[in-house]
N, C-alpha and C. Protein backbone atom coordinates (compact mmCIF):
# COMPACT_ATOMS: atom_id res chain seq x y z
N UNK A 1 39.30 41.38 72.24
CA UNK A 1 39.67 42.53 73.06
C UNK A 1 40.14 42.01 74.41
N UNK A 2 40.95 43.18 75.12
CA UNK A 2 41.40 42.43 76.74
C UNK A 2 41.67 43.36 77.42
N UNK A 3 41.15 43.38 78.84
CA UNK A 3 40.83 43.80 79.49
C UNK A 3 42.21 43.60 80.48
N UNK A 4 42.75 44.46 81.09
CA UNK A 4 44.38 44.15 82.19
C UNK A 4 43.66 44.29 82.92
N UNK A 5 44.31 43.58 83.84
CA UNK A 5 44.33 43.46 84.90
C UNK A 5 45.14 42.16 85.84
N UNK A 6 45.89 39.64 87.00
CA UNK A 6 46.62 38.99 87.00
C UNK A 6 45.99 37.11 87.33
N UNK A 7 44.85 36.73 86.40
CA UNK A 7 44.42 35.32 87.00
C UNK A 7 45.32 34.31 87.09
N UNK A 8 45.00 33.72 88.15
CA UNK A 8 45.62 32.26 88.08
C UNK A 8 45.93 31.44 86.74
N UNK A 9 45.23 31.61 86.03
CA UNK A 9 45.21 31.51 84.25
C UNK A 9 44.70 31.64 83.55
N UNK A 10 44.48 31.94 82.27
CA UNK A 10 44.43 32.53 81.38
C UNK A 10 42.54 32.49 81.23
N UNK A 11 41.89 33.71 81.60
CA UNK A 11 40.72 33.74 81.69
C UNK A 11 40.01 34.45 80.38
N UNK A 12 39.14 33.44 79.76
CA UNK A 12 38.65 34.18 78.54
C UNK A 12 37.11 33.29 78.43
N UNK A 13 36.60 34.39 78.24
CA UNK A 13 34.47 34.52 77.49
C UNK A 13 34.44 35.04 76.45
N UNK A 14 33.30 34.49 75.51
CA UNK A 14 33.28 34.70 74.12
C UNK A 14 31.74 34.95 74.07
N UNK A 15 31.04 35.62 73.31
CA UNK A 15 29.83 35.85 73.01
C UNK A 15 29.80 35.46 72.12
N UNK A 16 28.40 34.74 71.69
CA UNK A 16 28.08 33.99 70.72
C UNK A 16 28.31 34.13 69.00
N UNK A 17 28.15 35.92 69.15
CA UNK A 17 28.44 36.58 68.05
C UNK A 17 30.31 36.31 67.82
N UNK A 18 30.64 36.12 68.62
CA UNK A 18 32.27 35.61 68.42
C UNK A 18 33.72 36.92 69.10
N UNK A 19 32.80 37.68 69.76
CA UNK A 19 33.86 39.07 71.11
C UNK A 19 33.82 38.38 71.79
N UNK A 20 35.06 38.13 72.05
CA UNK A 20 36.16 37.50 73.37
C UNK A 20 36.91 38.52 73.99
N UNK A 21 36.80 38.05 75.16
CA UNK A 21 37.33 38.85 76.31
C UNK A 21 37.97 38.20 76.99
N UNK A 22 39.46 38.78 76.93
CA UNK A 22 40.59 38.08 77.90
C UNK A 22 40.98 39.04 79.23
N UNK A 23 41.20 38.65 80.41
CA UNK A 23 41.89 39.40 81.64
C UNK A 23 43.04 38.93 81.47
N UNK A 24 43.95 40.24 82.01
CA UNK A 24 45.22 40.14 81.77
C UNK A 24 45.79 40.89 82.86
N UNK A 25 45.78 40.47 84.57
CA UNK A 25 46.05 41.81 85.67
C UNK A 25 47.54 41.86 85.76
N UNK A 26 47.91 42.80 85.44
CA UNK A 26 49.34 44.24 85.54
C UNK A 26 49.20 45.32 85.67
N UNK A 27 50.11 45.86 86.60
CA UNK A 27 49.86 46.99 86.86
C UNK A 27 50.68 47.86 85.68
N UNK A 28 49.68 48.22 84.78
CA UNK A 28 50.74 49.03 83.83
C UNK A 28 50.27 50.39 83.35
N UNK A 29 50.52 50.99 82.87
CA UNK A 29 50.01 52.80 82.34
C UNK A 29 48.91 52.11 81.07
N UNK A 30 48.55 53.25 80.90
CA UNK A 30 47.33 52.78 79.51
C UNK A 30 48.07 52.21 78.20
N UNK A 31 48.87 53.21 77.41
CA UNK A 31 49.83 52.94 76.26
C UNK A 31 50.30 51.56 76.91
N UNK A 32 50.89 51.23 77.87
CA UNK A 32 51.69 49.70 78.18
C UNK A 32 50.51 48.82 78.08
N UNK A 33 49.04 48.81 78.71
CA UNK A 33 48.17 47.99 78.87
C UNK A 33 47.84 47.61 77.04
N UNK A 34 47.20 48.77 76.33
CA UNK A 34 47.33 48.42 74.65
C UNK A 34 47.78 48.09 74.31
N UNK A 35 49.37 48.05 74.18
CA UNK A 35 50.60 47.33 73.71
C UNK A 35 50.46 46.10 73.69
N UNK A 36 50.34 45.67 75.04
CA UNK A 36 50.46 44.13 75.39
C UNK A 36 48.83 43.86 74.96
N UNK A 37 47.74 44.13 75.12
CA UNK A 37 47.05 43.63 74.00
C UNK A 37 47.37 43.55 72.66
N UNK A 38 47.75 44.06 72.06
CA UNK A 38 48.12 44.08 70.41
C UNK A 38 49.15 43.21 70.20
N UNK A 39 49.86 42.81 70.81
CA UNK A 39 50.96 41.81 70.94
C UNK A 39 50.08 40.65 70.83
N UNK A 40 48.74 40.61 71.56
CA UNK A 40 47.99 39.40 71.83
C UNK A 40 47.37 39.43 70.85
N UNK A 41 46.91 40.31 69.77
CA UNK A 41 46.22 40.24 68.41
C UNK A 41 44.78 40.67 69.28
N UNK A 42 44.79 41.85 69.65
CA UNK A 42 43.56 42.15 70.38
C UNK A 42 44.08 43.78 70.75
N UNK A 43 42.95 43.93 71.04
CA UNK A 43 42.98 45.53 72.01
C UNK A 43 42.58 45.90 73.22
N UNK A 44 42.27 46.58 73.89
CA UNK A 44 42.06 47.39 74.77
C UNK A 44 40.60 47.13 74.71
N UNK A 45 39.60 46.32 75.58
CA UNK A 45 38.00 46.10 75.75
C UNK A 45 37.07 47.11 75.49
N UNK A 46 35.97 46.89 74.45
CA UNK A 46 35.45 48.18 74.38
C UNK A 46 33.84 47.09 74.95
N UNK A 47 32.93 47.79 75.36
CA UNK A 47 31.65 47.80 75.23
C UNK A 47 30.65 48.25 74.86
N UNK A 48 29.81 47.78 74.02
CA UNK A 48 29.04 48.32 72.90
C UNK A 48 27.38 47.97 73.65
N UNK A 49 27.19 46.95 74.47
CA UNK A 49 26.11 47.21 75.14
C UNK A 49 26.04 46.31 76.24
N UNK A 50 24.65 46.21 77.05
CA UNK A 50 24.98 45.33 78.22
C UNK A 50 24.99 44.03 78.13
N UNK A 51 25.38 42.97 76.87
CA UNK A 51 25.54 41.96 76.88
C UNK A 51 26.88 41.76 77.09
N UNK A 52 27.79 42.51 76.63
CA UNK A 52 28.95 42.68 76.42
C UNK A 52 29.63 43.24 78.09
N UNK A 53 28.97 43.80 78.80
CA UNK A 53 29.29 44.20 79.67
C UNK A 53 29.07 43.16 80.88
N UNK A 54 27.91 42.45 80.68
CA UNK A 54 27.91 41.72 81.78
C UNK A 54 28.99 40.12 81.21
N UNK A 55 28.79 40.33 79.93
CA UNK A 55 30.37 39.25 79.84
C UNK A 55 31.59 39.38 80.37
N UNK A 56 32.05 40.70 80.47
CA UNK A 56 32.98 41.68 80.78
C UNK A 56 33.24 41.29 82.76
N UNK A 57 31.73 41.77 83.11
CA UNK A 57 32.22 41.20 84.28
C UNK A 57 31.93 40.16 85.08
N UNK A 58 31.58 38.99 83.86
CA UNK A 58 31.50 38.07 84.83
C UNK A 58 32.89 37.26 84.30
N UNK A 59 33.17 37.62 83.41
CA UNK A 59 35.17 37.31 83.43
C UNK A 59 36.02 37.74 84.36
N UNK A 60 35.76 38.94 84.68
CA UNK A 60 36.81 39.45 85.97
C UNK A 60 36.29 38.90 87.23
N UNK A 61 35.00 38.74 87.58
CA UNK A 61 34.73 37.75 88.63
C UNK A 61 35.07 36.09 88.53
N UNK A 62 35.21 35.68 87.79
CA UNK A 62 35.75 34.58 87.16
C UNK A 62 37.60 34.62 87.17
N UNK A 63 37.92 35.39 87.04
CA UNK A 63 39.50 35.88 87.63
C UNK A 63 39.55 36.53 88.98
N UNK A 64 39.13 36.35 89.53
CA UNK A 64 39.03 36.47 91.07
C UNK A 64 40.04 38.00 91.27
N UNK A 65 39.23 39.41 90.15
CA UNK A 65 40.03 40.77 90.45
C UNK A 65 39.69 40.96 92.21
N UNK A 66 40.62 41.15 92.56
CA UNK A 66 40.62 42.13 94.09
C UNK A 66 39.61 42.99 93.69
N UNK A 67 39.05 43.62 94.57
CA UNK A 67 38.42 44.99 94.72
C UNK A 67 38.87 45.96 96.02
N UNK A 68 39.19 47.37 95.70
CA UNK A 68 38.62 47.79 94.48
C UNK A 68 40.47 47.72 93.32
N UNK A 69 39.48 47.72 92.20
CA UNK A 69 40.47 47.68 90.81
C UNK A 69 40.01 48.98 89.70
N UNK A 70 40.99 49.00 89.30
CA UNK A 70 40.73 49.77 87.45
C UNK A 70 41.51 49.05 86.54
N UNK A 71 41.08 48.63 86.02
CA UNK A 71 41.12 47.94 85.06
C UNK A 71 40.93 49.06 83.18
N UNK A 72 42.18 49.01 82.53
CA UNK A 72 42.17 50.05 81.51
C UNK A 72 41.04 49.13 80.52
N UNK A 73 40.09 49.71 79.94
CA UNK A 73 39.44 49.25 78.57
C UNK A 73 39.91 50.38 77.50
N UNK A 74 39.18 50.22 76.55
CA UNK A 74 39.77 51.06 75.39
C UNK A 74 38.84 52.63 75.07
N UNK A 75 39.02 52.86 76.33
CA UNK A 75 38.01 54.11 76.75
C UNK A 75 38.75 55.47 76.76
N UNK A 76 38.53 56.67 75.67
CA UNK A 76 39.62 57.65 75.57
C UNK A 76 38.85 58.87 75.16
N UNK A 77 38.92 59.92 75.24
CA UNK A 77 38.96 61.33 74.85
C UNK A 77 39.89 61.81 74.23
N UNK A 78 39.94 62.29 73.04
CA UNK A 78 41.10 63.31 72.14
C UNK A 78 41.26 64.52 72.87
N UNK A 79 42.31 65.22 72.68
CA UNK A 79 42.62 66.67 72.89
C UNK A 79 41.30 67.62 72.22
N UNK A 80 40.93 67.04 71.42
CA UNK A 80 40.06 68.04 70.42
C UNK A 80 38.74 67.37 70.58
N UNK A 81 38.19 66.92 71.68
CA UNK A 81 37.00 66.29 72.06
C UNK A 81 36.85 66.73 73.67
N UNK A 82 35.20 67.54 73.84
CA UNK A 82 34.92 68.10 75.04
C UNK A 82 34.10 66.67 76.01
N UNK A 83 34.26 67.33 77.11
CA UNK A 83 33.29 66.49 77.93
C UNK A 83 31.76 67.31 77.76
N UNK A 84 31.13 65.84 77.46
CA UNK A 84 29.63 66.53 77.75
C UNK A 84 29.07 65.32 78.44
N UNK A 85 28.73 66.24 79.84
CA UNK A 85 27.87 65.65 81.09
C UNK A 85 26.74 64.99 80.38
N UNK A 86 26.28 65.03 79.25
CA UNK A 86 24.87 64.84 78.83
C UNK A 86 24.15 63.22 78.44
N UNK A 87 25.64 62.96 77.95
CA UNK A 87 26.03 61.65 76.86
C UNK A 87 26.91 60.21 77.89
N UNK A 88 26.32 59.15 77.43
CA UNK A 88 26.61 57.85 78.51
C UNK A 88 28.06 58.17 78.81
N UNK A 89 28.64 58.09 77.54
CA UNK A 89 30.38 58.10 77.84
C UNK A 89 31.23 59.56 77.83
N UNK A 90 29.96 60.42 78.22
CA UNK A 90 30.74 61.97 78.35
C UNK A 90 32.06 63.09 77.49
N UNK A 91 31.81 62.23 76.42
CA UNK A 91 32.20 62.71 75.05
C UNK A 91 33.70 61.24 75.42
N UNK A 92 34.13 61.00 75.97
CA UNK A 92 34.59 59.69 75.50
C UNK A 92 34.56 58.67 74.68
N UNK A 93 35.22 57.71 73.77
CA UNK A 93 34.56 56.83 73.02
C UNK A 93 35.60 56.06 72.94
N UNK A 94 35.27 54.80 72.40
CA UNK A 94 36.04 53.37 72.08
C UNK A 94 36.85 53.37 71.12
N UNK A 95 38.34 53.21 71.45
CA UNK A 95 39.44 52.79 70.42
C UNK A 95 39.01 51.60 69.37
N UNK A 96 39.39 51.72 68.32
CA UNK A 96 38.75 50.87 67.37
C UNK A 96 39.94 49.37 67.90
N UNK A 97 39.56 48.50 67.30
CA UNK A 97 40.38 46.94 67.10
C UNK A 97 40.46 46.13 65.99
N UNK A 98 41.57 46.16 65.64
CA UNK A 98 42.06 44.96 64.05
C UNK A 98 40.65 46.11 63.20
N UNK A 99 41.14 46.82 63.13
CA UNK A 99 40.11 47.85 62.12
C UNK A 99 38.79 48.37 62.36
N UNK A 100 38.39 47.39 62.88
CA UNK A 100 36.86 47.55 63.64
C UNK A 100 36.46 48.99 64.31
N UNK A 101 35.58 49.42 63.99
CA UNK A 101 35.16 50.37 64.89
C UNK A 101 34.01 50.16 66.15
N UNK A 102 34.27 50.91 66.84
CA UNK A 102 32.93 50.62 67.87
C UNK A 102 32.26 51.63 67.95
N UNK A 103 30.57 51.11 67.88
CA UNK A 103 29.56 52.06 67.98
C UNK A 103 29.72 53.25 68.55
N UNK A 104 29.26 54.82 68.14
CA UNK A 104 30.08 55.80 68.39
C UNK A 104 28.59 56.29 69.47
N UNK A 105 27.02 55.53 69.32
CA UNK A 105 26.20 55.50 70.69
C UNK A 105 26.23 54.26 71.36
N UNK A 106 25.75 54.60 72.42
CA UNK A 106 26.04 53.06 73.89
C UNK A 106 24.69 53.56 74.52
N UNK A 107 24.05 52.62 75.13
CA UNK A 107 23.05 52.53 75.83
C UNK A 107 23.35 53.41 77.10
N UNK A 108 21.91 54.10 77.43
CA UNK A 108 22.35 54.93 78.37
C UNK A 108 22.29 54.03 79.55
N UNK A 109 22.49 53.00 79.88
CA UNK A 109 22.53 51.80 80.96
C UNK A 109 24.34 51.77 81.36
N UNK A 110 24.68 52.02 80.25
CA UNK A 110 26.33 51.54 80.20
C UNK A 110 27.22 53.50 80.78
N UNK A 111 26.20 54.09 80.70
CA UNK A 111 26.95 56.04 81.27
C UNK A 111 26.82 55.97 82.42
N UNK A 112 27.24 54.42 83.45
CA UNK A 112 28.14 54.98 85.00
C UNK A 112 28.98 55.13 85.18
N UNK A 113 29.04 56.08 86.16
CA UNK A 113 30.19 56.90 85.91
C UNK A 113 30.97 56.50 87.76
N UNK A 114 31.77 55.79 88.42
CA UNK A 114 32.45 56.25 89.53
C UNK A 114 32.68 57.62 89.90
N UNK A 115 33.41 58.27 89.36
CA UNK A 115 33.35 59.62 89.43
C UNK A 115 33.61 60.41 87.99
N UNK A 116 32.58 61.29 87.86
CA UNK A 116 32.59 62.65 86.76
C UNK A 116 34.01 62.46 86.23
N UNK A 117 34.34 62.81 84.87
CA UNK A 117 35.37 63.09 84.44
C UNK A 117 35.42 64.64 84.52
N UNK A 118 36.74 64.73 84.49
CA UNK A 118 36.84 66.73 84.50
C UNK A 118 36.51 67.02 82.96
N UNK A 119 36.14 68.54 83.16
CA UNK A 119 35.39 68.77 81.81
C UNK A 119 36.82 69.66 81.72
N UNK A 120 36.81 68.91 80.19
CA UNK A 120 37.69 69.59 79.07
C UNK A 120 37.74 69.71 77.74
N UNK A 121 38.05 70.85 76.99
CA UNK A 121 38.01 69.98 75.83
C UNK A 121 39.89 70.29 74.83
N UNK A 122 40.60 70.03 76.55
CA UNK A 122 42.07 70.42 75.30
C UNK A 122 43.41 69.49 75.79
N UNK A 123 42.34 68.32 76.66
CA UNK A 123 43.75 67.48 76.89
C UNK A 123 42.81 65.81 76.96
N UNK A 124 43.61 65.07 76.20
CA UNK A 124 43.45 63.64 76.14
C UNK A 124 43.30 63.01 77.77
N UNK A 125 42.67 62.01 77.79
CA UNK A 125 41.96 61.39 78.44
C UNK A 125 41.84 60.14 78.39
N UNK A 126 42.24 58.69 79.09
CA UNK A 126 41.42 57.58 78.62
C UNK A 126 40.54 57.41 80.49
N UNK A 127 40.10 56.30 80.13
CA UNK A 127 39.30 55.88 81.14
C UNK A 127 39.12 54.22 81.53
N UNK A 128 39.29 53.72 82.64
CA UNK A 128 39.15 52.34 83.06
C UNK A 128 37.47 52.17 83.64
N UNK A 129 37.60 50.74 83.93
CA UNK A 129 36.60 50.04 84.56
C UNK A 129 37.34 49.74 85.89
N UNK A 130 36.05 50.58 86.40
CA UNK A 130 36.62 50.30 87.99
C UNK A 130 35.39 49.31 89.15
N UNK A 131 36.03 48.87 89.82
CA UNK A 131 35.37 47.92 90.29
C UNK A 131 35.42 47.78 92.14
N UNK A 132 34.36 47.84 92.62
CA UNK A 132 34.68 47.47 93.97
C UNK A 132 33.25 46.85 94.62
N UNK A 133 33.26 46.76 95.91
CA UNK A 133 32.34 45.39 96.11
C UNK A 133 31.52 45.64 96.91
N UNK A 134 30.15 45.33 96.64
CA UNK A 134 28.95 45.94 97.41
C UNK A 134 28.91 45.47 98.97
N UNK A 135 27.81 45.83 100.10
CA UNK A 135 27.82 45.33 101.24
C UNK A 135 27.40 43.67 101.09
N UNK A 136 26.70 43.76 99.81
CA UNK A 136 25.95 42.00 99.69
C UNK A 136 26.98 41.12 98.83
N UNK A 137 28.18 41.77 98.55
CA UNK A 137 28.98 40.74 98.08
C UNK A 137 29.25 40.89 96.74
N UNK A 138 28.50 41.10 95.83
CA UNK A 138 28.70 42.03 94.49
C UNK A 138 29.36 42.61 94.07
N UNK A 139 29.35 43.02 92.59
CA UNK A 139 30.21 44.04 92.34
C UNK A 139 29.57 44.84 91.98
N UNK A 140 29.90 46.19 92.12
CA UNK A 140 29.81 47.24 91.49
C UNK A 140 30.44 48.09 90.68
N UNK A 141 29.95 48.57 89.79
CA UNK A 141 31.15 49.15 88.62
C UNK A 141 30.56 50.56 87.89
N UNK A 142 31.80 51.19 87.39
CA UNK A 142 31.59 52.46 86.67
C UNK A 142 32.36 52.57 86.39
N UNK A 143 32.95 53.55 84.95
CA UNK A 143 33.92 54.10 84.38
C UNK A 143 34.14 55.47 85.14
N UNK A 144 36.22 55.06 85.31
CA UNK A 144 36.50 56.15 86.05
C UNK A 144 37.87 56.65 84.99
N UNK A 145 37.62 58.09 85.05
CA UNK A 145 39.02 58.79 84.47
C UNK A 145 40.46 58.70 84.70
């Protein structure tokens, strides 16, 4: 999977189980950011729990992203899918990859949110990883619409 966003070169982490994560910084629309993953034989980053997430960002800190960033993962809402405030990813869920599906629950560790998505349930939606940088130097992160 890969994550957009422009390193000095070609930055990639692999978990043991064998999910690799590449950064890729451009500024491009969502459909353009997928594309050019799939070109790469990959998709759009999904996260399935916080191992995966803190791989996630210690690659983009490892690509030295500016903050603040959004960065597209493979984070989307259908037309025919509501928001519910209730649930980590707020009726959002993970584009599948090379067939794969991704877990359709996520730890409620992984439902931060930057800001609320608008509640709907009659227009598509994806969502990035957004990133910006604490007073101690850190990052901080949440999925934003």
């Amino acid at each position: 999977a890969c994550a957009l966003g422009r390193p000095p070169r070609a930055a990639v982490r692999c978990l043991p189980a064998g999910t690799c994560f590449s950064a890729h910084l451009h500024n491009a629309p969502y459909a353009a950011a997928s594309g050019a993953c799939g070109r790469r034989r990959g998709g759009l980053a999904w996260v399935s729990g916080e191992p995966e997430l803190r791989l996630l960002l210690g690659l983009l800190a490892e690509a030295a992203v500016p903050t603040p960033a959004l960065l597209w993962v493979g984070l989307k809402r259908n037309a025919s899918a509501c928001t519910h405030g209730e649930l980590p990813l707020r009726g959002f869920s993970w584009e599948g990859v090379g067939g794969r599906t991704a877990p359709p629950e996520v730890p409620a560790a992984l439902g931060r949110w930057e800001k609320e998505p608008l509640r709907s349930c009659l227009v598509a939606r994806c969502a990035g990883l957004h990133l910006a940088a604490t007073p101690e130097g850190g990052p901080r992160w949440g999925w934003k619409e």
